[in-house]
N, C-alpha and C. Protein backbone atom coordinates (compact mmCIF):
# COMPACT_ATOMS: atom_id res chain seq x y z
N UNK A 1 164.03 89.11 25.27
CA UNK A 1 163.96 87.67 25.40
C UNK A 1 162.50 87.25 25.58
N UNK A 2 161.98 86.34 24.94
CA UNK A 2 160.64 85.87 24.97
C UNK A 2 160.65 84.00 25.05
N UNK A 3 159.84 84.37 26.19
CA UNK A 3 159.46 82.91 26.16
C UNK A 3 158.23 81.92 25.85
N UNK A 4 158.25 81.43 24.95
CA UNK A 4 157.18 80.39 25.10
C UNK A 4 156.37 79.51 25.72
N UNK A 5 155.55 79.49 26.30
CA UNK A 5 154.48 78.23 26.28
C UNK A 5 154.83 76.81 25.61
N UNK A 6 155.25 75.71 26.14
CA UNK A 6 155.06 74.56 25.49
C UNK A 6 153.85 74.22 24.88
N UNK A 7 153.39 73.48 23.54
CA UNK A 7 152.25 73.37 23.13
C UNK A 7 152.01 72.00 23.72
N UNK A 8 150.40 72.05 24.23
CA UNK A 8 149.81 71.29 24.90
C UNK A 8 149.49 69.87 23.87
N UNK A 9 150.44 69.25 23.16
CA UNK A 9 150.43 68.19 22.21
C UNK A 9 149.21 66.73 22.58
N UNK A 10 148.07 66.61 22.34
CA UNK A 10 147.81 65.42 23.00
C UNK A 10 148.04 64.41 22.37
N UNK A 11 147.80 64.44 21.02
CA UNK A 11 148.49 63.00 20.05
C UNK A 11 149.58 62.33 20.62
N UNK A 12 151.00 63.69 20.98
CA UNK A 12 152.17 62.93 21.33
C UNK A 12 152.28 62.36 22.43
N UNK A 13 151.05 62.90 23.44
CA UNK A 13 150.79 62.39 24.85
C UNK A 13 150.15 61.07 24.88
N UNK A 14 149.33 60.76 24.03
CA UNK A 14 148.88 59.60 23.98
C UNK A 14 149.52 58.54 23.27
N UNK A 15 150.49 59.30 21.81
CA UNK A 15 152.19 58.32 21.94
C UNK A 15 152.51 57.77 22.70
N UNK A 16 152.96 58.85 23.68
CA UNK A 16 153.83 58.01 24.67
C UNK A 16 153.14 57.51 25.66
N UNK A 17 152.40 57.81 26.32
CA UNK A 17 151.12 56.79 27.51
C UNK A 17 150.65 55.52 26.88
N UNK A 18 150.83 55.07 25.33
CA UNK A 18 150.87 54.15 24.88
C UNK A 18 151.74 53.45 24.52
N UNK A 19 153.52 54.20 24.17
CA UNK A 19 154.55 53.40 24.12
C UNK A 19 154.42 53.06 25.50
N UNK A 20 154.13 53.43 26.63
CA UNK A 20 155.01 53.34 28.24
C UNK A 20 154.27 51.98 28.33
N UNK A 21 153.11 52.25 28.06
CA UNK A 21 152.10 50.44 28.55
C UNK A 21 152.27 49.64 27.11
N UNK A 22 153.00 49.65 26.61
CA UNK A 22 153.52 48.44 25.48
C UNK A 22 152.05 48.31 24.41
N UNK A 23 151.67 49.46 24.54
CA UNK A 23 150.09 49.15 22.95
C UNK A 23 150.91 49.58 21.88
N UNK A 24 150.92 48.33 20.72
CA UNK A 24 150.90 48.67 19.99
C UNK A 24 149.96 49.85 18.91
N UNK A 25 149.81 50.48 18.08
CA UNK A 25 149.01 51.46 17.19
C UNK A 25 147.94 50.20 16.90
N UNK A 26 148.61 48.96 16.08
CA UNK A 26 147.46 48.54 15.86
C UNK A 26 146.28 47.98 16.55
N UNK A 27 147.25 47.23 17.84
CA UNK A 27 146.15 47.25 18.86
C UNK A 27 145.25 48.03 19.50
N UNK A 28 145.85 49.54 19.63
CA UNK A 28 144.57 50.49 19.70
C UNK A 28 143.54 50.57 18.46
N UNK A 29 144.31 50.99 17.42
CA UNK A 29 143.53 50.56 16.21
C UNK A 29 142.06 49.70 16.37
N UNK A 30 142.49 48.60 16.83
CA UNK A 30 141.20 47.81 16.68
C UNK A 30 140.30 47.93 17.61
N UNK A 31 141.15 47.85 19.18
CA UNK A 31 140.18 48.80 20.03
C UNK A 31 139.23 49.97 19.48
N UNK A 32 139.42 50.79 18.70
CA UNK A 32 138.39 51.80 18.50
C UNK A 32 138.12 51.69 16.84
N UNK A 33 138.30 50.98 16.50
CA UNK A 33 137.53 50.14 15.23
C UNK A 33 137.90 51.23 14.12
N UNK A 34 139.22 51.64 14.13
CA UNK A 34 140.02 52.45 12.98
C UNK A 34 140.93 51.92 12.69
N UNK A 35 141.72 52.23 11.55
CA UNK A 35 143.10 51.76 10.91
C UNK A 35 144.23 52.40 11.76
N UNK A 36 145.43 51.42 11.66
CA UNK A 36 146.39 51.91 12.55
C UNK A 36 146.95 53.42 11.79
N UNK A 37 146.65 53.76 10.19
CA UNK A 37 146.78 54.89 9.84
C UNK A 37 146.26 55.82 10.48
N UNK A 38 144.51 55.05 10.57
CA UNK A 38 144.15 56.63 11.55
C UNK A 38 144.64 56.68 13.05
N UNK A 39 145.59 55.87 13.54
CA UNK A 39 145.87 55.76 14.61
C UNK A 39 147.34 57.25 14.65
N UNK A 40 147.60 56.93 13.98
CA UNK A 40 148.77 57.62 13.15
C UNK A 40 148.77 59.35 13.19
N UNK A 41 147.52 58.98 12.79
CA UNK A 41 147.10 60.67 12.44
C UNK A 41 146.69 61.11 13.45
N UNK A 42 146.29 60.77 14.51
CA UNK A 42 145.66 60.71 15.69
C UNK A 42 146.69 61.39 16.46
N UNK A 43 147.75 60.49 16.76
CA UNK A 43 149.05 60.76 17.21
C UNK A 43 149.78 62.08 16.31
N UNK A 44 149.69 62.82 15.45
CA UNK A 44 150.04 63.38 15.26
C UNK A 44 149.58 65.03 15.41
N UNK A 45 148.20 64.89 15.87
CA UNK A 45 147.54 66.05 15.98
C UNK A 45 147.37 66.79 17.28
N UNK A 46 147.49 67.98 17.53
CA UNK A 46 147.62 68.65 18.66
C UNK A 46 146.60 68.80 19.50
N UNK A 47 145.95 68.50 18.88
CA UNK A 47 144.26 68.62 19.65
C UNK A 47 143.55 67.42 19.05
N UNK A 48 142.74 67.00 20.26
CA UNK A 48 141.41 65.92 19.83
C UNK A 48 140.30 66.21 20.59
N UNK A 49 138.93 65.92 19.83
CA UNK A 49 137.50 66.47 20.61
C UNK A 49 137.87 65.22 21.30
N UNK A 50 137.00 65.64 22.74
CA UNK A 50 136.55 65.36 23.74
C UNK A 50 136.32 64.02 23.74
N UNK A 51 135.50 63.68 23.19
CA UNK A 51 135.00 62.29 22.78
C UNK A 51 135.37 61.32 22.30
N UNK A 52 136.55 61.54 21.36
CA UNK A 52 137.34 60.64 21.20
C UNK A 52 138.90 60.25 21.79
N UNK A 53 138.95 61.31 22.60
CA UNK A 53 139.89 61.51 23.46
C UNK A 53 139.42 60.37 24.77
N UNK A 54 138.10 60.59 25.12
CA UNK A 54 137.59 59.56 26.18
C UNK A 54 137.52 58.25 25.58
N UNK A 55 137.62 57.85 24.49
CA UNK A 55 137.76 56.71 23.78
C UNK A 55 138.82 55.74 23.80
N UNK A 56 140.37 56.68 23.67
CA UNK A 56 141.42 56.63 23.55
C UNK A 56 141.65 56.14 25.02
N UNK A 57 141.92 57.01 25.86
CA UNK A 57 141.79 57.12 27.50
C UNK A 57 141.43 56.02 28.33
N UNK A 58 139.83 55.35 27.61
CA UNK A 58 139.37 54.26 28.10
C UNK A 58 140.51 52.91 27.32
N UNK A 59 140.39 52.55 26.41
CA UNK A 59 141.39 51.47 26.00
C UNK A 59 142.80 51.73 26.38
N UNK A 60 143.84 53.17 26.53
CA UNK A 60 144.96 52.77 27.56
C UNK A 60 144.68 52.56 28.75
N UNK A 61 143.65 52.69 29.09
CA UNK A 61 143.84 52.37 30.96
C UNK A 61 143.86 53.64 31.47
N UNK A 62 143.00 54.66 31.37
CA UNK A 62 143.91 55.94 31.91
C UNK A 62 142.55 57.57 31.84
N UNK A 63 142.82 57.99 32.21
CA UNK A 63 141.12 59.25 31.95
C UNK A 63 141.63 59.85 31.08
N UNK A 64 141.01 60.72 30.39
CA UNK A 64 141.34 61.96 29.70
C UNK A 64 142.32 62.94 29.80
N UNK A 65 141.64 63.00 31.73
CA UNK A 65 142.59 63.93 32.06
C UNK A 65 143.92 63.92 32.75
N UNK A 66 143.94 62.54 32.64
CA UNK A 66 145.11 62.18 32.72
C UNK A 66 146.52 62.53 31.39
N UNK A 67 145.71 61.99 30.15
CA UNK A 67 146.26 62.87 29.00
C UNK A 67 146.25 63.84 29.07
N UNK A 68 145.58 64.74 29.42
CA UNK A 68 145.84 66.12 28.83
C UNK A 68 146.87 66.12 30.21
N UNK A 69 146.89 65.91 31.00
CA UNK A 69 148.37 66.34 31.90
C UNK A 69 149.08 65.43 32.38
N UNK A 70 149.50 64.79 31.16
CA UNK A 70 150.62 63.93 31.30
C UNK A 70 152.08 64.71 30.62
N UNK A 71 152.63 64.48 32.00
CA UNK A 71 154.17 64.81 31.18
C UNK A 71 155.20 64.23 31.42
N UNK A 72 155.85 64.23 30.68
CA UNK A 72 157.04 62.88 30.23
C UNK A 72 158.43 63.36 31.00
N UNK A 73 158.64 64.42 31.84
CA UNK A 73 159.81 64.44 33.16
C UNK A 73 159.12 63.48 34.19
N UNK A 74 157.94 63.48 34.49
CA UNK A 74 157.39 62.51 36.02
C UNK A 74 157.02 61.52 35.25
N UNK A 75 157.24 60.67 34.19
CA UNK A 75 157.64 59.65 34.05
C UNK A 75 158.48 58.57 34.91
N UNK A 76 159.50 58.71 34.48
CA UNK A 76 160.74 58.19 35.30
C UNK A 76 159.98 57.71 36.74
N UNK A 77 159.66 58.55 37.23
CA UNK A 77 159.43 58.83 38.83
C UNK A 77 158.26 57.59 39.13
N UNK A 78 157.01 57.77 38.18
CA UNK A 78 156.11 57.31 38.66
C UNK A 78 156.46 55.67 38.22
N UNK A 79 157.10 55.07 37.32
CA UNK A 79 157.62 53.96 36.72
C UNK A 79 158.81 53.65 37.87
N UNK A 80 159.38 54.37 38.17
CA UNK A 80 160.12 53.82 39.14
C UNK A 80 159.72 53.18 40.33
N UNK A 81 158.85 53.90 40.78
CA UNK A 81 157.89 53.69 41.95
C UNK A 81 157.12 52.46 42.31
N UNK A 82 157.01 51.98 40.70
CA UNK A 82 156.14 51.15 40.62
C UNK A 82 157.08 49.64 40.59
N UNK A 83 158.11 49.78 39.91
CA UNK A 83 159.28 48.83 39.46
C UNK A 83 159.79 48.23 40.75
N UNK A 84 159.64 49.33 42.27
CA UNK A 84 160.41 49.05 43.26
C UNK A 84 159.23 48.47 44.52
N UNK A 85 158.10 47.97 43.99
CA UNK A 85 156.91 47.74 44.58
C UNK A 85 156.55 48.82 45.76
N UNK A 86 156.75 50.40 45.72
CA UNK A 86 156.54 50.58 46.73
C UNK A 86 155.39 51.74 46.30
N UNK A 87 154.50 51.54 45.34
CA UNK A 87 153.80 52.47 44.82
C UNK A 87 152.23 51.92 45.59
N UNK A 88 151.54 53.05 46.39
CA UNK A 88 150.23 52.89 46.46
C UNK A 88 149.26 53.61 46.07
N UNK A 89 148.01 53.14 46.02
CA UNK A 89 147.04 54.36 45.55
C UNK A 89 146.95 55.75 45.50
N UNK A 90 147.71 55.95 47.08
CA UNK A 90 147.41 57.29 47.29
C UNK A 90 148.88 58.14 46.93
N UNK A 91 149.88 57.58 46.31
CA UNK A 91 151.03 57.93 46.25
C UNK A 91 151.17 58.37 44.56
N UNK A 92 151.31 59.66 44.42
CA UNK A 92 151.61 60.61 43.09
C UNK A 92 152.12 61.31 42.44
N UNK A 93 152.43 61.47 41.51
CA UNK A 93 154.16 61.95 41.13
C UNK A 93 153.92 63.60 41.52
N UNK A 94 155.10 64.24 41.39
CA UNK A 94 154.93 65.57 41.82
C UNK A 94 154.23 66.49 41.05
N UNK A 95 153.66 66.17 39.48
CA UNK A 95 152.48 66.76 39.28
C UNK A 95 151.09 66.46 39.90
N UNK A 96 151.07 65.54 40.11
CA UNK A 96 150.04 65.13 41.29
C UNK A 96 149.05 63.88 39.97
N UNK A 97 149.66 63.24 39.27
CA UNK A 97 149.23 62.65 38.10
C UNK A 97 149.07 61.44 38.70
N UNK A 98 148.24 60.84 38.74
CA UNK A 98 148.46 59.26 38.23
C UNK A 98 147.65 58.57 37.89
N UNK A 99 148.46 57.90 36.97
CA UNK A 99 148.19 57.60 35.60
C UNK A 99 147.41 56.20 35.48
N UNK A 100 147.12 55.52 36.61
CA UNK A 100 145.91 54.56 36.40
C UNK A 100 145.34 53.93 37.57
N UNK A 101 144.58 53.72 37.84
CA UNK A 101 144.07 53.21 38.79
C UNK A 101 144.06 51.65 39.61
N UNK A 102 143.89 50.85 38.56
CA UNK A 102 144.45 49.83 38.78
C UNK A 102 145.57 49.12 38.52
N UNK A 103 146.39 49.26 39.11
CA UNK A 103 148.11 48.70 38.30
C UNK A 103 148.05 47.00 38.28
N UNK A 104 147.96 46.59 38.54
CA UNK A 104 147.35 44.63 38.49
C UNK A 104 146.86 44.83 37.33
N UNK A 105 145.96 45.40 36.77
CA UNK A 105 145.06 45.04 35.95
C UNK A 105 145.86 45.50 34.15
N UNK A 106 146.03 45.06 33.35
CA UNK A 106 146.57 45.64 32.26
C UNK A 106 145.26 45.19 30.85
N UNK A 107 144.69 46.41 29.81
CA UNK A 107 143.95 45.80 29.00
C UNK A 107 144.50 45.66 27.95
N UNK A 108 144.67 44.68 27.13
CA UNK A 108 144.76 44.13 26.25
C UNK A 108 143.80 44.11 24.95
N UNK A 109 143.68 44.86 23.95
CA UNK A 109 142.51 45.05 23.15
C UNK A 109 142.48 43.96 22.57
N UNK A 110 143.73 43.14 21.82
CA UNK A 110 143.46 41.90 20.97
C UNK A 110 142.93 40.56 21.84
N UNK A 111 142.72 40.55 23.34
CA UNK A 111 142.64 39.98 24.52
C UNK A 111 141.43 39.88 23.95
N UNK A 112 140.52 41.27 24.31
CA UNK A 112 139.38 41.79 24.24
C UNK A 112 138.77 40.97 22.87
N UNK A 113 139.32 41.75 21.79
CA UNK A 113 138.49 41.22 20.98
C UNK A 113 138.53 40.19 20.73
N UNK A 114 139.30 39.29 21.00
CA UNK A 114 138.94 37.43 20.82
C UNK A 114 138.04 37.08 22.10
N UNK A 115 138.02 38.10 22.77
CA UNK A 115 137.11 37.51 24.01
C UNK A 115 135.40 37.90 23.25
N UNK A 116 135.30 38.93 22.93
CA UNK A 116 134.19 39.24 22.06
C UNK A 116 133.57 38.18 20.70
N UNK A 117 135.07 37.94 20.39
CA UNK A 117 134.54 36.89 19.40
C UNK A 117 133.70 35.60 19.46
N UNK A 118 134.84 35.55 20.69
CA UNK A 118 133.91 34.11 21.36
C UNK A 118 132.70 34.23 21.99
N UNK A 119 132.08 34.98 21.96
CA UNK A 119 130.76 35.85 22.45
C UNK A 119 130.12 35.83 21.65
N UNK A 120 130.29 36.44 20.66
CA UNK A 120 129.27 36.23 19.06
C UNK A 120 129.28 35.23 18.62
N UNK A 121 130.54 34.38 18.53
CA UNK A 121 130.01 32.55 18.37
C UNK A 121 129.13 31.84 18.79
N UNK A 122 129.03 32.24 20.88
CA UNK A 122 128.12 31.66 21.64
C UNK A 122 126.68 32.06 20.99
N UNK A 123 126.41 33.60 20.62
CA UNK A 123 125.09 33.91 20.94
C UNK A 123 124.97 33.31 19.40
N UNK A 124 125.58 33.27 18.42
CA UNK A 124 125.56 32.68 16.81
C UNK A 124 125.07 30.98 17.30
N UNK A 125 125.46 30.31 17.80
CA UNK A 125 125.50 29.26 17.86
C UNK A 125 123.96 28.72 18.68
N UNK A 126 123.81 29.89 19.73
CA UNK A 126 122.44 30.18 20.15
C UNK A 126 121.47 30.22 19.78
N UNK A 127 121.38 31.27 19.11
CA UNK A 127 120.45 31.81 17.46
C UNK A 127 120.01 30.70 16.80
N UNK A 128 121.55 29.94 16.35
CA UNK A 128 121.07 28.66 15.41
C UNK A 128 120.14 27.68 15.78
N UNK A 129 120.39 26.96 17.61
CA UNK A 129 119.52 26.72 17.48
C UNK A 129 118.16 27.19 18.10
N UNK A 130 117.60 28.21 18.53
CA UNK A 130 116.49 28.49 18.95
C UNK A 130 115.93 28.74 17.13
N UNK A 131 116.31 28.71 16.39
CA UNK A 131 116.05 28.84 14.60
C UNK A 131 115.55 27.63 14.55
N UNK A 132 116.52 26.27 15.17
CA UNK A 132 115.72 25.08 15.01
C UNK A 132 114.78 24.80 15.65
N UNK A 133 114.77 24.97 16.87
CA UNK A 133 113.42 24.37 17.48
C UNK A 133 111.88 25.32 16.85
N UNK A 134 112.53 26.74 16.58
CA UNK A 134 111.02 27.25 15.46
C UNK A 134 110.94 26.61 14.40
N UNK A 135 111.65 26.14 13.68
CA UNK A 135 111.38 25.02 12.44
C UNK A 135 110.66 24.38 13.17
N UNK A 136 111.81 23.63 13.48
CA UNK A 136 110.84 22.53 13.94
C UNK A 136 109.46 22.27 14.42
N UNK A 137 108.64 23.30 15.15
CA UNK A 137 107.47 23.82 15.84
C UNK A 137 106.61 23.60 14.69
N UNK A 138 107.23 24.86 13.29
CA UNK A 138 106.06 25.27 12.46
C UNK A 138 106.09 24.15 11.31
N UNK A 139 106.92 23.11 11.91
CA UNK A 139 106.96 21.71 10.50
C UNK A 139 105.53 20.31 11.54
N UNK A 140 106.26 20.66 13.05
CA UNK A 140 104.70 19.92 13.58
C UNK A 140 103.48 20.47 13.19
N UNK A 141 103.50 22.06 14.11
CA UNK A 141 101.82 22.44 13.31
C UNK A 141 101.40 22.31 11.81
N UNK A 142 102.47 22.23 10.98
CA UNK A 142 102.05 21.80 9.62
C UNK A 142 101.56 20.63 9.57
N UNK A 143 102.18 19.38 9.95
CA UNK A 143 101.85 17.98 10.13
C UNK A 143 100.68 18.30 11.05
N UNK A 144 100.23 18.57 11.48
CA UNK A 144 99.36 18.64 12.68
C UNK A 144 97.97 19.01 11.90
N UNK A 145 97.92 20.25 10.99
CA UNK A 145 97.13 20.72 9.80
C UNK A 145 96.75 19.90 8.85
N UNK A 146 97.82 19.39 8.65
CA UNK A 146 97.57 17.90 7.81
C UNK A 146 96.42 17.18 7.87
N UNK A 147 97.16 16.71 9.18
CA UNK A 147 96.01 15.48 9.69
C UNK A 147 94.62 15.79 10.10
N UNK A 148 94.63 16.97 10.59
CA UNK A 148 92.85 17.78 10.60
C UNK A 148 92.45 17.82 9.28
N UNK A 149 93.12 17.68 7.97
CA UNK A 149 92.46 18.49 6.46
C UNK A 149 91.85 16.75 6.15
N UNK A 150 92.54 15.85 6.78
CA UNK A 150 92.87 14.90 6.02
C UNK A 150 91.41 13.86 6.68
N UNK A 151 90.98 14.11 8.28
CA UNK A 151 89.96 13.83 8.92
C UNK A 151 88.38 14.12 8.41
């Protein structure tokens, strides 16, 4: 009789740490400025470098290493906990996991990026005019040139 090792899946871990907090694919998607295909593929692969794993991690709400040891029996437990308001900081499921730090706080990537948008409007709209008042500057010293050529 031989037993196996479960394979340490992180795609499917970050599946589900993303079905549990309601992200859609495409909303991560845009969070990390890929197609929900590559979101897809993402989720399907057993392994991810480091780096984009901390990518992932940061837009659910959650560390790395929280993915890599997340498992879906202390689910239940830690969602329950939370459902029955009696969950505190220092309180952790019996893998000793938990899974975010701030529970109040939920991120929202499409939140995000209309909040960004409206950010690049401001500094666009900024731009435009500090553009005018340099016109405007180098249309006086022109007039200004003028009237010295013209003396």
């Amino acid at each position: 009789m031989s037993t196996t090792t479960p394979i340490n899946h992180i795609g499917r871990k970050i599946s589900r740490i993303r079905e549990i907090k309601g992200i859609k694919q495409e909303a991560l998607a845009i969070g990390l400025g890929i197609t929900q295909q590559a979101i897809s593929k993402l989720e399907r692969s057993a392994k991810i470098d480091d780096e984009k794993l901390e990518e992932v991690a940061k837009i659910l709400g959650v560390t790395s290493e929280e993915i890599k040891n997340f498992a879906e029996e202390n689910t239940t437990n830690y969602f329950t906990e939370i459902t029955n308001n009696s969950f505190t900081d220092n309180d952790l499921n019996e893998s000793g996991i938990f899974l975010g730090s701030d529970l109040t706080t939920t991120f929202n990537p499409l939140d995000k990026l209309i909040e960004i948008q409206e950010e690049n409007k401001n500094l666009y709209e900024r731009l435009l005019a500090l553009e005018q008042q340099l016109l405007k500057a180098e249309q006086d010293k022109v007039a200004y040139l003028e009237k010295l050529l013209k003396l």
